[in-house]
N, C-alpha and C. Protein backbone atom coordinates (compact mmCIF):
# COMPACT_ATOMS: atom_id res chain seq x y z
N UNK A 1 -6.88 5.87 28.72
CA UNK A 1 -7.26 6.37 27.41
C UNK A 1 -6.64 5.53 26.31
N UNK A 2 -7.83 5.50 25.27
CA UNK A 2 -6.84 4.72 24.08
C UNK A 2 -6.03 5.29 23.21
N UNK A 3 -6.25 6.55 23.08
CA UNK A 3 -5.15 6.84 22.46
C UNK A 3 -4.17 8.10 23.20
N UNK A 4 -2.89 7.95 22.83
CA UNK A 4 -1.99 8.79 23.66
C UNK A 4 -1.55 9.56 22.59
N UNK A 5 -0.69 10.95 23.47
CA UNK A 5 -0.43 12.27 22.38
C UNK A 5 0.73 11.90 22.05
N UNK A 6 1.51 10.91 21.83
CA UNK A 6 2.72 10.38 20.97
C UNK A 6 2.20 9.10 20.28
N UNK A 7 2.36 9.59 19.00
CA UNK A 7 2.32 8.71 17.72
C UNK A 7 3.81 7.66 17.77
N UNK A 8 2.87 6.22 17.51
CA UNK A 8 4.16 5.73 17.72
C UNK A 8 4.53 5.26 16.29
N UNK A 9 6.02 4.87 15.86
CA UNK A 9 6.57 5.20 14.67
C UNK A 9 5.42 4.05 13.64
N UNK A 10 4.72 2.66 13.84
CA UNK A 10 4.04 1.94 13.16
C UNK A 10 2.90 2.77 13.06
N UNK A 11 2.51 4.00 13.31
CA UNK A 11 1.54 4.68 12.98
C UNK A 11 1.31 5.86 12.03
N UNK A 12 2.64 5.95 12.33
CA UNK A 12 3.08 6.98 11.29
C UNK A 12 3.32 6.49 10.05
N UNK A 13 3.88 4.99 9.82
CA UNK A 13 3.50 4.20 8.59
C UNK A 13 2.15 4.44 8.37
N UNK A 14 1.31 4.24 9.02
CA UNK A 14 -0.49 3.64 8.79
C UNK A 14 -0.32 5.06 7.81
N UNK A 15 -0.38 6.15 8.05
CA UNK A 15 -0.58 7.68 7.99
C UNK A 15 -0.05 7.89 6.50
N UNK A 16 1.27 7.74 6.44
CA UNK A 16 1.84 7.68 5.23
C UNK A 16 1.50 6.75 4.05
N UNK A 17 1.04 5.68 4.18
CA UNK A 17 0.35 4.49 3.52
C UNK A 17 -0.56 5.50 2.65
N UNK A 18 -1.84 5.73 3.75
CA UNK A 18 -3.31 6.45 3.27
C UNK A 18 -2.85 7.41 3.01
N UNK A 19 -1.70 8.24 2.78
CA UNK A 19 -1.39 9.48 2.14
C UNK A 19 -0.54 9.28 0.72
N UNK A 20 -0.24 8.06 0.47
CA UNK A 20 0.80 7.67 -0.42
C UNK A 20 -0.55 7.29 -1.27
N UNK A 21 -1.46 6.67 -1.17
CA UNK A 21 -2.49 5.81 -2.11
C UNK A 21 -3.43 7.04 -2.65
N UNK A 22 -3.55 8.18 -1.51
CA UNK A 22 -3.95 9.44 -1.95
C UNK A 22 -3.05 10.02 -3.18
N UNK A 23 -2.08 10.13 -2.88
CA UNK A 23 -0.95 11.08 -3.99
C UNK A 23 -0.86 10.28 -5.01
N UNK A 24 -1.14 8.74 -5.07
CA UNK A 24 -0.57 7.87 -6.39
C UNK A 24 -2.30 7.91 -6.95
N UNK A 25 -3.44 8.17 -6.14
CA UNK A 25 -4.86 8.30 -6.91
C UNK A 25 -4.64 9.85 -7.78
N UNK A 26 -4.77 10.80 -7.09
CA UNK A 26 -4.00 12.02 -7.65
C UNK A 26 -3.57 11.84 -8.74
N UNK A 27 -2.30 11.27 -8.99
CA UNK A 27 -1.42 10.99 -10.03
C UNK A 27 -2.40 10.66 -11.34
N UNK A 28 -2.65 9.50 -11.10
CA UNK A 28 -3.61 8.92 -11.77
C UNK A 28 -4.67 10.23 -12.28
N UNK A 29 -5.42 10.87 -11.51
CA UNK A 29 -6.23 11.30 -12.26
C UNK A 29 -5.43 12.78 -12.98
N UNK A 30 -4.78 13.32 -12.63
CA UNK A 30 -4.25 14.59 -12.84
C UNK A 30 -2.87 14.62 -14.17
N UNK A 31 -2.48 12.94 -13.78
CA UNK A 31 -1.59 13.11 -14.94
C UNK A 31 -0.05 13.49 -14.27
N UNK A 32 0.00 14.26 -13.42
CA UNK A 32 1.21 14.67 -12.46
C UNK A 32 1.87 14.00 -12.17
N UNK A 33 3.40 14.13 -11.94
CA UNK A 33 4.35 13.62 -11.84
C UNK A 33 4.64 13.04 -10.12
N UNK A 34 5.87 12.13 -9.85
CA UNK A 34 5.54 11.57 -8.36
C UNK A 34 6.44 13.11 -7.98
N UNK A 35 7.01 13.36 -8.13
CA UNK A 35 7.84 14.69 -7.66
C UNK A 35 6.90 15.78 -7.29
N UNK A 36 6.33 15.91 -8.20
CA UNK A 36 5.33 17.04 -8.09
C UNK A 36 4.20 16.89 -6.85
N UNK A 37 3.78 15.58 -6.97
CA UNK A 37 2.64 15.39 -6.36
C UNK A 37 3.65 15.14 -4.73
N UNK A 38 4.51 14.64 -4.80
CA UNK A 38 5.07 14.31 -3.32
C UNK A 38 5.20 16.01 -2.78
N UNK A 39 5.72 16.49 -3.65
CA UNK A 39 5.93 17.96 -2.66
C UNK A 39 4.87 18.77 -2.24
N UNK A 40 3.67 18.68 -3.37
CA UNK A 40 2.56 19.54 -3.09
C UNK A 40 2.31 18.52 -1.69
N UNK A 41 1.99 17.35 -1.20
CA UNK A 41 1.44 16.55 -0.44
C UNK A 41 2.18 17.43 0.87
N UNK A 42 3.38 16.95 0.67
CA UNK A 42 4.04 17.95 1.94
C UNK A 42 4.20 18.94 2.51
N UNK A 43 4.19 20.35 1.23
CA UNK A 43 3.86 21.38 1.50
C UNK A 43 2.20 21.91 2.13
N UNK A 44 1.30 21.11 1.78
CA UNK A 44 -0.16 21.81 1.04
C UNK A 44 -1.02 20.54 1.98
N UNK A 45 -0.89 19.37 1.68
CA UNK A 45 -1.63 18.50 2.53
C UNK A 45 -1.64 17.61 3.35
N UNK A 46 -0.23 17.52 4.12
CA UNK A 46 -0.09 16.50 5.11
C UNK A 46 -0.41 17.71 6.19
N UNK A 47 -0.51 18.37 6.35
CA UNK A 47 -0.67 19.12 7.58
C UNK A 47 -2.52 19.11 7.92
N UNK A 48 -3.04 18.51 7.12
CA UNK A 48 -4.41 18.88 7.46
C UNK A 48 -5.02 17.45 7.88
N UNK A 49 -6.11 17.39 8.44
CA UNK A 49 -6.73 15.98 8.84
C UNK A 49 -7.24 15.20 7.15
N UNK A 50 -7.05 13.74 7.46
CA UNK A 50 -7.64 12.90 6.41
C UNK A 50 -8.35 11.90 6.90
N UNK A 51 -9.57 11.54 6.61
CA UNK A 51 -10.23 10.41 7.17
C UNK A 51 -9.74 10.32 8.65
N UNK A 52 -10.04 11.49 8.98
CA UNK A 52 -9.94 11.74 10.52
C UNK A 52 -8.61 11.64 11.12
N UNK A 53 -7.35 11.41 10.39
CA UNK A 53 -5.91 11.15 11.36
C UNK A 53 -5.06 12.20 10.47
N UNK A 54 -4.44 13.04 11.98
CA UNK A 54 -3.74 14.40 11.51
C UNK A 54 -2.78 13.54 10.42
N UNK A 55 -2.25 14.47 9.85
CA UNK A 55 -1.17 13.88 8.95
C UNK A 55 -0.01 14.56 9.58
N UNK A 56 0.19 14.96 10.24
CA UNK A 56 1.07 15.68 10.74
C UNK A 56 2.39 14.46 11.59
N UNK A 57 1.74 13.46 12.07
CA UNK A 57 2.36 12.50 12.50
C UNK A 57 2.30 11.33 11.62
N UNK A 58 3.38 11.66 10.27
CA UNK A 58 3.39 10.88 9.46
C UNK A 58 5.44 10.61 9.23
N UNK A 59 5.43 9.50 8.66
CA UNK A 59 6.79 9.04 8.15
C UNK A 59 6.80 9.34 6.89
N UNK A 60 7.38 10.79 6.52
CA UNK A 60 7.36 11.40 5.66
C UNK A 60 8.30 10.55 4.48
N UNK A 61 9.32 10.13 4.70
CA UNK A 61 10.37 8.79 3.82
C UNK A 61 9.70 7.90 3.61
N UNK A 62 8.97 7.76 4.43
CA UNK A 62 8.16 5.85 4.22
C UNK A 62 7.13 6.67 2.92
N UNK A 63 6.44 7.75 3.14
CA UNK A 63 5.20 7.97 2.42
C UNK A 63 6.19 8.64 0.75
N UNK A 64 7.14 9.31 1.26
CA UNK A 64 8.18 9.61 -0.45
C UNK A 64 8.60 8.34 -0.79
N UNK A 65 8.71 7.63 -0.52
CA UNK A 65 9.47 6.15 -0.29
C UNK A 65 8.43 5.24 -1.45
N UNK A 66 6.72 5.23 -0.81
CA UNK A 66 5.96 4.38 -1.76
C UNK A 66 5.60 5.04 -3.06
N UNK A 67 5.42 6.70 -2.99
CA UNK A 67 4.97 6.97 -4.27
C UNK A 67 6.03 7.03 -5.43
N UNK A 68 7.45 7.31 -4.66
CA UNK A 68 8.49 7.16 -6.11
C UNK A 68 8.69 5.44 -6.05
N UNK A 69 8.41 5.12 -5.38
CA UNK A 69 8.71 3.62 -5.54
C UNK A 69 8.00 2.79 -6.30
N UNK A 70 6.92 3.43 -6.06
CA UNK A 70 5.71 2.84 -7.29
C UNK A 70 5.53 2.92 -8.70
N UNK A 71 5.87 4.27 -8.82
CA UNK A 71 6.66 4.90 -10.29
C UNK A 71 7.45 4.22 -10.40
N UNK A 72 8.38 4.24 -9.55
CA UNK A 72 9.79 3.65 -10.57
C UNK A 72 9.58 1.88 -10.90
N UNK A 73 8.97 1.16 -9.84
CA UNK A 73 8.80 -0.53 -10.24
C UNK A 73 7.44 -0.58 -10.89
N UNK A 74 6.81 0.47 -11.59
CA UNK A 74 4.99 0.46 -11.55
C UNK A 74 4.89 -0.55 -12.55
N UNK A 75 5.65 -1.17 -13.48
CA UNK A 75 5.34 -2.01 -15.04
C UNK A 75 5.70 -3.26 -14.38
N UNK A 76 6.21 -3.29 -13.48
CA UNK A 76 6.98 -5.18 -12.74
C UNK A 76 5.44 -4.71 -11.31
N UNK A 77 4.64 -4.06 -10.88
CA UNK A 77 4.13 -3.95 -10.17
C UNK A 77 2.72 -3.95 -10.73
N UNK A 78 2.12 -3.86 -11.43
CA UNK A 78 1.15 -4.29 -12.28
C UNK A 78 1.00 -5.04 -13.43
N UNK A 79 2.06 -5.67 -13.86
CA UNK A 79 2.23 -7.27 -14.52
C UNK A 79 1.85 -7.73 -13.27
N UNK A 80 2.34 -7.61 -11.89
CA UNK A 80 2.16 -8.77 -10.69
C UNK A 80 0.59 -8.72 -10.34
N UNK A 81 -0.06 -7.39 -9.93
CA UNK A 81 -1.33 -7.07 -10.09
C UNK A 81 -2.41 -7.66 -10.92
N UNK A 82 -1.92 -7.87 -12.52
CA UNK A 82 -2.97 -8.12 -13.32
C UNK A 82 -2.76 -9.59 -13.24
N UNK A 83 -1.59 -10.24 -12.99
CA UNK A 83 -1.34 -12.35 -13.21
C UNK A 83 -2.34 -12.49 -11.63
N UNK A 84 -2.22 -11.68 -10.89
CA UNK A 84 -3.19 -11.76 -9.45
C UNK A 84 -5.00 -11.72 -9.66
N UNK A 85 -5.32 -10.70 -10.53
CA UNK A 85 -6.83 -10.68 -10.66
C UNK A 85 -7.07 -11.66 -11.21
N UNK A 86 -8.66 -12.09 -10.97
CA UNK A 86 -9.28 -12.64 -11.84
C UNK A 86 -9.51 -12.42 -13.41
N UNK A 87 -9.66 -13.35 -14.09
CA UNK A 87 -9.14 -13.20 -15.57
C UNK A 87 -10.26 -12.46 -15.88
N UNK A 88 -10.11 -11.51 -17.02
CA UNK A 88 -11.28 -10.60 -17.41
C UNK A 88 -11.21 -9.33 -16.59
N UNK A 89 -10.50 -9.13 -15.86
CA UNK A 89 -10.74 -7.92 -14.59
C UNK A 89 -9.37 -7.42 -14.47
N UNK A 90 -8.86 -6.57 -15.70
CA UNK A 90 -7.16 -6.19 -15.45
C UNK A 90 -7.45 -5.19 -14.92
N UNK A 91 -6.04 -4.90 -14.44
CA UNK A 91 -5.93 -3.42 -13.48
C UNK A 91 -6.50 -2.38 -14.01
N UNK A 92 -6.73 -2.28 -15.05
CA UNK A 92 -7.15 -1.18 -15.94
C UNK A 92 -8.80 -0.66 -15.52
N UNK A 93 -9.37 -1.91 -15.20
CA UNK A 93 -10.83 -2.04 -15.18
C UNK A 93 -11.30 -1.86 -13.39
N UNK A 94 -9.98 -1.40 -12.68
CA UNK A 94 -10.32 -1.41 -10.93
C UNK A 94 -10.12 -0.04 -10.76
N UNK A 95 -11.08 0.57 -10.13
CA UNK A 95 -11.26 2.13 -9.62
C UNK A 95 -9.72 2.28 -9.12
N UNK A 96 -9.63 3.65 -9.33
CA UNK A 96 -8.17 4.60 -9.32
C UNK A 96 -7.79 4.51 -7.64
N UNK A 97 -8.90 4.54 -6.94
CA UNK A 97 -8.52 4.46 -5.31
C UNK A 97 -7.70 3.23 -5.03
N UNK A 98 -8.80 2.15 -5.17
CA UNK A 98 -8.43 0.36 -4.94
C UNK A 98 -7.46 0.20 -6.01
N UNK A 99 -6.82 0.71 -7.12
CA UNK A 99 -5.67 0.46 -7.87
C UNK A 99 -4.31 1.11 -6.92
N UNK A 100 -4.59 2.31 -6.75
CA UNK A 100 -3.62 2.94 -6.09
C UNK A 100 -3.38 2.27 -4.78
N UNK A 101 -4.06 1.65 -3.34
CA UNK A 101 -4.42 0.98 -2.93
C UNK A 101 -3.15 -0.45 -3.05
N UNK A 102 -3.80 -1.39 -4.13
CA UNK A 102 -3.09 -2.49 -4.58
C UNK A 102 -1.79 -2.13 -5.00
N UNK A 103 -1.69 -1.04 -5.96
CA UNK A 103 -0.10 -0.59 -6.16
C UNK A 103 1.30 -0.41 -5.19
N UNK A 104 0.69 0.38 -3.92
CA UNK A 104 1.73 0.64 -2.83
C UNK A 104 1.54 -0.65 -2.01
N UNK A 105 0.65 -1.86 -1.92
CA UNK A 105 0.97 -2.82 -1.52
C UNK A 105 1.42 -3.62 -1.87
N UNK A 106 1.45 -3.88 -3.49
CA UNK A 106 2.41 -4.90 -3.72
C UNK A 106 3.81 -3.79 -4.17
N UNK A 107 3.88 -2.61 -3.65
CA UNK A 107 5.72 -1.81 -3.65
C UNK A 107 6.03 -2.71 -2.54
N UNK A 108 5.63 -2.53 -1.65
CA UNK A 108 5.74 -2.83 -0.10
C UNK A 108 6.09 -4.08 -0.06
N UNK A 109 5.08 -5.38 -0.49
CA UNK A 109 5.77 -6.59 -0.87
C UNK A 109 6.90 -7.14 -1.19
N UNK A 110 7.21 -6.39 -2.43
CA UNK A 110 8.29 -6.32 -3.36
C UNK A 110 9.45 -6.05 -2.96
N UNK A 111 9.30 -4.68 -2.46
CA UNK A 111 10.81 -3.83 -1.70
C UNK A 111 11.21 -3.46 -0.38
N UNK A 112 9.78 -3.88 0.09
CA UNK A 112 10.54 -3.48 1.66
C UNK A 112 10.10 -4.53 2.47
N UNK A 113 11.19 -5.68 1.90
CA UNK A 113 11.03 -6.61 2.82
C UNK A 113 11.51 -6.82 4.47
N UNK A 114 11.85 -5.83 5.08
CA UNK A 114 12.34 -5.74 6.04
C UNK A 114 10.22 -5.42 7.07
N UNK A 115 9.45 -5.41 6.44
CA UNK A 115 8.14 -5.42 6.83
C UNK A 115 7.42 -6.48 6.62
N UNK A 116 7.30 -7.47 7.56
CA UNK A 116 6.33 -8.81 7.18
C UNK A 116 4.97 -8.75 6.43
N UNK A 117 4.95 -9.73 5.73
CA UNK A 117 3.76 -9.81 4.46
C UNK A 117 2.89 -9.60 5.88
N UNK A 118 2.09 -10.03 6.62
CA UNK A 118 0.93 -10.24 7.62
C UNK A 118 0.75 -8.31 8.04
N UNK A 119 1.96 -7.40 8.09
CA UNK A 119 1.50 -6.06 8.54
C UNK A 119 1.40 -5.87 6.86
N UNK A 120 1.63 -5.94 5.99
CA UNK A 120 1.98 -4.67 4.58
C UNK A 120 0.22 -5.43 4.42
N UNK A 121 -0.18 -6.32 4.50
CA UNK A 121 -1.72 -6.59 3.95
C UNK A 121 -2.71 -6.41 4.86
N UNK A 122 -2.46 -6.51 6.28
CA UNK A 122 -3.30 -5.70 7.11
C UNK A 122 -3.33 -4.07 6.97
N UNK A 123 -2.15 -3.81 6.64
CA UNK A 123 -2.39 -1.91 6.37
C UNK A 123 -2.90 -1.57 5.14
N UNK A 124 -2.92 -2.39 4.28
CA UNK A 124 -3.61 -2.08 3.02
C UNK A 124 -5.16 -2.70 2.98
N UNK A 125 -5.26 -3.50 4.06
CA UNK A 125 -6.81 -3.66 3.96
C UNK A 125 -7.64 -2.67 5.06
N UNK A 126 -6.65 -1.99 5.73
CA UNK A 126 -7.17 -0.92 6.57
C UNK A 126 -7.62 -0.05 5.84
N UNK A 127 -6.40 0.51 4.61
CA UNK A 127 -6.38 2.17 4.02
C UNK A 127 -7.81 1.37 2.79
N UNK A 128 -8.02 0.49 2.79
CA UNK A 128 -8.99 0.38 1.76
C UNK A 128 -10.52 0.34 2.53
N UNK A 129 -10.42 -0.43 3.68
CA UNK A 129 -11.61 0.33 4.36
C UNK A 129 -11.95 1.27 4.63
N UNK A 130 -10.79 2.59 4.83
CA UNK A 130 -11.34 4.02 4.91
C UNK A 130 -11.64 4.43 3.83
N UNK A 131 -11.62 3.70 2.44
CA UNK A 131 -12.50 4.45 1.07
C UNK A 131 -13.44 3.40 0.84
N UNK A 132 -13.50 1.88 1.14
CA UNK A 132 -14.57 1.08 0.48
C UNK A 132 -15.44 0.97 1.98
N UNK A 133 -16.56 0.04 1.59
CA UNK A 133 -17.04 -0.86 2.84
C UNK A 133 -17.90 -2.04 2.42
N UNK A 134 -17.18 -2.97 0.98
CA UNK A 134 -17.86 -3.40 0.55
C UNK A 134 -17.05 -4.78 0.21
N UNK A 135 -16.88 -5.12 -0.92
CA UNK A 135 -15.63 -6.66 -1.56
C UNK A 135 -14.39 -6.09 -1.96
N UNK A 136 -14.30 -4.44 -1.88
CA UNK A 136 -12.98 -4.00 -2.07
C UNK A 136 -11.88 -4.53 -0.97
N UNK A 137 -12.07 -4.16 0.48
CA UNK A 137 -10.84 -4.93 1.02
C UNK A 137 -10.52 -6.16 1.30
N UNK A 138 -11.59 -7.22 1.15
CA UNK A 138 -11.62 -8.69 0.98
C UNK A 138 -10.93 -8.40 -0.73
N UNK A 139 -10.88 -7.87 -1.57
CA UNK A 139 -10.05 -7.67 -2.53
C UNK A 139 -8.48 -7.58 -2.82
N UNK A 140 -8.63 -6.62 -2.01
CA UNK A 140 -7.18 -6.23 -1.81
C UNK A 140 -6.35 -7.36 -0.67
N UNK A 141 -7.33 -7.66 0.23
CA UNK A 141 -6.42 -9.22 0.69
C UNK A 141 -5.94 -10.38 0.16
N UNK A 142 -7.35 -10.29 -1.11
CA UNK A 142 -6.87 -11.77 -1.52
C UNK A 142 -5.76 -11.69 -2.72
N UNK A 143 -5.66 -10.35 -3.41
CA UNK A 143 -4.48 -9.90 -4.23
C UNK A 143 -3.31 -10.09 -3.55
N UNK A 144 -3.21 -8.98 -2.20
CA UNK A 144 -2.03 -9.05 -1.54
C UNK A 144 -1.46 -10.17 -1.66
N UNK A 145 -2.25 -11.28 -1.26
CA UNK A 145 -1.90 -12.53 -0.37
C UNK A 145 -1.15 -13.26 -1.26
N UNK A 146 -2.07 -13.59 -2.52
CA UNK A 146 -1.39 -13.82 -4.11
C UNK A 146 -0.03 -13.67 -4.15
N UNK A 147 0.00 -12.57 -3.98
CA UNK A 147 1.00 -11.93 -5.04
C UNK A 147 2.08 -12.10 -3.78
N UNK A 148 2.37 -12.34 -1.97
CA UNK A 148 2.87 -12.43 -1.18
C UNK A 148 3.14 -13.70 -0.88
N UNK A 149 2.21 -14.42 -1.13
CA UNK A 149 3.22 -15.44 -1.21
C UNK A 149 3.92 -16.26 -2.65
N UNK A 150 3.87 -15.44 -4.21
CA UNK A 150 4.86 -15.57 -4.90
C UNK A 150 6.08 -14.44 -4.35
N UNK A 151 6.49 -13.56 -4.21
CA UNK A 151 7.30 -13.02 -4.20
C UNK A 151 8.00 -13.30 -2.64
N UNK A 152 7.47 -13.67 -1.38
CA UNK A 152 7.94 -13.63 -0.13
C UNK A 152 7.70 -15.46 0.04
N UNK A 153 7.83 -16.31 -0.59
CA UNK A 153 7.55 -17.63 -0.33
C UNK A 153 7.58 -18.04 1.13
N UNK A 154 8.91 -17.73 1.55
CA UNK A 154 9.66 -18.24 3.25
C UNK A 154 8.66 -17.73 4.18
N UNK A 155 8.14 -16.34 4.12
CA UNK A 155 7.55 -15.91 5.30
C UNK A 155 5.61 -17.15 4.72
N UNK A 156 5.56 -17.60 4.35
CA UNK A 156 4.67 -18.81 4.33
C UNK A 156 5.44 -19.95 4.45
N UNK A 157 6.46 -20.52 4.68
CA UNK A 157 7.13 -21.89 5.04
C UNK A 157 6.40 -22.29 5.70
N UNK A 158 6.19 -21.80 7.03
CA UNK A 158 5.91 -22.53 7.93
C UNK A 158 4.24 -22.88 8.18
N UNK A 159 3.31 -22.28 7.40
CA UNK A 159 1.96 -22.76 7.41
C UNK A 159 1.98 -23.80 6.70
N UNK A 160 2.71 -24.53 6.33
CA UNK A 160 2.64 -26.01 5.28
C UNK A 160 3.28 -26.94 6.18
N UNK A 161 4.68 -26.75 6.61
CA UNK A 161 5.33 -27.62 6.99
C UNK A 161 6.25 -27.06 8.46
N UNK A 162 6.64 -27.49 9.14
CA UNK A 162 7.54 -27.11 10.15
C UNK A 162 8.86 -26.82 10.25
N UNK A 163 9.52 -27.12 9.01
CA UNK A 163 11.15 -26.71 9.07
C UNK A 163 10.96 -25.70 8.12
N UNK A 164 12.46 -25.10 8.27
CA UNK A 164 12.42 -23.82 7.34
C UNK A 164 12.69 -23.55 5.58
N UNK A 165 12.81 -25.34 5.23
CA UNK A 165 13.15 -25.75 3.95
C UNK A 165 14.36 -25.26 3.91
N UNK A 166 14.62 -25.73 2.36
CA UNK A 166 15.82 -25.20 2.04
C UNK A 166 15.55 -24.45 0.82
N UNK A 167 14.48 -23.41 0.57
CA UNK A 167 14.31 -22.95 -0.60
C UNK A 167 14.52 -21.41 -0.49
């Protein structure tokens, strides 16, 4: 069988991701605070199915983790966002899903570098295929990628050259 009844802990990231881009779309439209919205999430809607995966087997820290994290770096996290789009197309002008979306991926970039750029942009072009099916997650890759290799330079060293530089 492909899937087994233990969630393993990189899945419980996936889970928390698509529940974090949920609570920071929320935000966005409701106006609500990350406090507010993290607790209702926990109390009220991680227990129920989303785009088909219980939430129940989620990394509840990793998923409190991106939405206050996003709040708190969100003005150094969308300056990085908008120098990434194409000119004419600021964050302002990208649907609340695919913003929220781009937001907890470049947190992820930014702060939790202990997660290689190659998983934080594959999981964000996942959680954007379960809301787009169109140039949104070829979107969100080519932002990620942008914006990953200004801020993570080293973990690209080695597609140019073979030593580890000295930069």
């Amino acid at each position: 069988m492909k899937h087994a009844s233990r969630t393993k802990p990189a899945n419980k990231r996936a889970v928390a991701r698509l529940a974090a881009v949920q609570a920071l779309y929320q935000m966005d439209v409701t106006g609500s605070g990350a406090r507010d919205i993290v607790k209702e999430f926990e109390l009220f809607r991680l227990s129920q199915d989303v785009e088909g995966q219980t939430l129940r087997a989620i990394d509840l820290n990793w998923f409190d983790g991106i939405v206050t994290g996003v709040v708190a770096h969100q003005r150094d996290i969308d300056g990085s966002i908008d120098r990434a789009l194409k000119e004419g197309w600021p964050l302002r002008r990208i649907d609340l899903t695919l913003r929220a979306a781009l937001r907890a991926g470049v947190f992820e970039l930014m702060h939790r570098e202990e997660v290689p750029v190659r998983v934080v942009i594959t999981e964000y072009v996942e959680v954007a295929k379960a809301f787009f099916s169109e140039d949104e997650p070829r979107l969100v890759n080519g932002v990620l990628d942008k914006i990953a290799r200004a801020v993570r330079p080293k973990e690209f060293a080695g597609e140019t050259d073979a030593g580890n530089g000295d930069g």
